[in-house]
C-alpha atoms as a PDB file:
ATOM      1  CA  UNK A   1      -7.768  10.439   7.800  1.00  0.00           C
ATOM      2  CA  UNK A   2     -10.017  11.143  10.315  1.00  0.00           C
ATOM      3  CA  UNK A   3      -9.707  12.285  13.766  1.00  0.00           C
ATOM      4  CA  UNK A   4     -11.974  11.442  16.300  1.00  0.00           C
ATOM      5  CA  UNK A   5     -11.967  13.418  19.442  1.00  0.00           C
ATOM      6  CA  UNK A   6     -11.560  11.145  22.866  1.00  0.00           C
ATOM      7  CA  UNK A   7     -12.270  14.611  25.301  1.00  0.00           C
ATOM      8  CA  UNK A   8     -11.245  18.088  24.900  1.00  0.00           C
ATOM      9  CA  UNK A   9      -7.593  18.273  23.817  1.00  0.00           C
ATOM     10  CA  UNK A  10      -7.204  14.395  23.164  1.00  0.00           C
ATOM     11  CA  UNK A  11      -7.893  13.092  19.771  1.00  0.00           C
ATOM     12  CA  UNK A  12      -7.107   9.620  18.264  1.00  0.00           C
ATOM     13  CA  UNK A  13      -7.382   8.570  14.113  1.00  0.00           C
ATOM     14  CA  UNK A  14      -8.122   5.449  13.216  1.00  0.00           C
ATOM     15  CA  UNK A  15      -5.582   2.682  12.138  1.00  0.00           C
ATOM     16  CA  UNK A  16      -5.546  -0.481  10.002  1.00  0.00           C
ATOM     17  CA  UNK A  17      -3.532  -3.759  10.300  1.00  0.00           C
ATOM     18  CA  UNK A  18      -2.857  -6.034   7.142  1.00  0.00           C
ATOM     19  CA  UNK A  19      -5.987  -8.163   8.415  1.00  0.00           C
ATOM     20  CA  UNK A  20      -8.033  -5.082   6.949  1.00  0.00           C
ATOM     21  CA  UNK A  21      -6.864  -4.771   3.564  1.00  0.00           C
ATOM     22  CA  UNK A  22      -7.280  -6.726   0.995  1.00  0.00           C
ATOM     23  CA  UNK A  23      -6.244  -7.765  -2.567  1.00  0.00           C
ATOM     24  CA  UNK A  24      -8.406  -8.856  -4.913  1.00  0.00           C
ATOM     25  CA  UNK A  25      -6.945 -10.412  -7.945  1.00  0.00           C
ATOM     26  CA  UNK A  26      -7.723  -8.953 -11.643  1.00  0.00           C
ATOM     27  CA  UNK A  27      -9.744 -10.570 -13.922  1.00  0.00           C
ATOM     28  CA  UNK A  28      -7.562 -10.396 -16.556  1.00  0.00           C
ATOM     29  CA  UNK A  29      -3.899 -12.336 -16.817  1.00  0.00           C
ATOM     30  CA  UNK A  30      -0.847 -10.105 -17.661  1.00  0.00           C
ATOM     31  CA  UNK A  31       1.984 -11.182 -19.750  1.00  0.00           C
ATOM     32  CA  UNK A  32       5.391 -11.302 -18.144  1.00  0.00           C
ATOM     33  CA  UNK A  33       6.843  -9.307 -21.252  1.00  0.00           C
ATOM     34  CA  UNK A  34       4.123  -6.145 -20.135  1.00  0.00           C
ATOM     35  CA  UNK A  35       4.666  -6.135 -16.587  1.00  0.00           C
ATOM     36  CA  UNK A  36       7.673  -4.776 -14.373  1.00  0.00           C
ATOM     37  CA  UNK A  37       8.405  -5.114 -10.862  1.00  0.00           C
ATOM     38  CA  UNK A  38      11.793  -3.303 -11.348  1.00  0.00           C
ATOM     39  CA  UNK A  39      12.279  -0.530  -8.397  1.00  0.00           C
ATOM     40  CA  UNK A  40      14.396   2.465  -7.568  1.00  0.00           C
ATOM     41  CA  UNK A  41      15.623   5.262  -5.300  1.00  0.00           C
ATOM     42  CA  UNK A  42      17.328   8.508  -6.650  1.00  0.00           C
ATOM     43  CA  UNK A  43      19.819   6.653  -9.379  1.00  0.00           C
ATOM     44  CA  UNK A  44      19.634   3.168  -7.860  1.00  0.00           C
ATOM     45  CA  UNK A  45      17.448   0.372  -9.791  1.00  0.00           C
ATOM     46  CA  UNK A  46      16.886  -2.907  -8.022  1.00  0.00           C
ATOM     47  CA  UNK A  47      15.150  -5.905 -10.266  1.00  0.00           C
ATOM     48  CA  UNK A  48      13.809  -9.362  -9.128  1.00  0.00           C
ATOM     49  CA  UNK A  49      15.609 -10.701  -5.702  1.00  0.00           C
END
């Protein structure tokens, strides 16, 4: 990131809000069977809510 300086000693960066990202689907369509949205932490694995 970038930090922009305000006045000597005070400097700010930049931030973003979910209104500035975006998510632009793929052209291509995955199967199910080759995708995974399976998580986990350390030795805990979490699967579809």
């Amino acid at each position: 990131m970038v930090d922009i300086e305000i006045s000597p000693g005070k400097r700010a960066r930049t931030a973003y809000s979910f209104d500035d990202i975006s998510i632009a689907p793929s052209r291509r369509t995955r199967e199910p069977s080759e995708v995974s949205i399976n998580w986990q932490i350390d030795a805990y694995s979490f699967g579809l809510p």
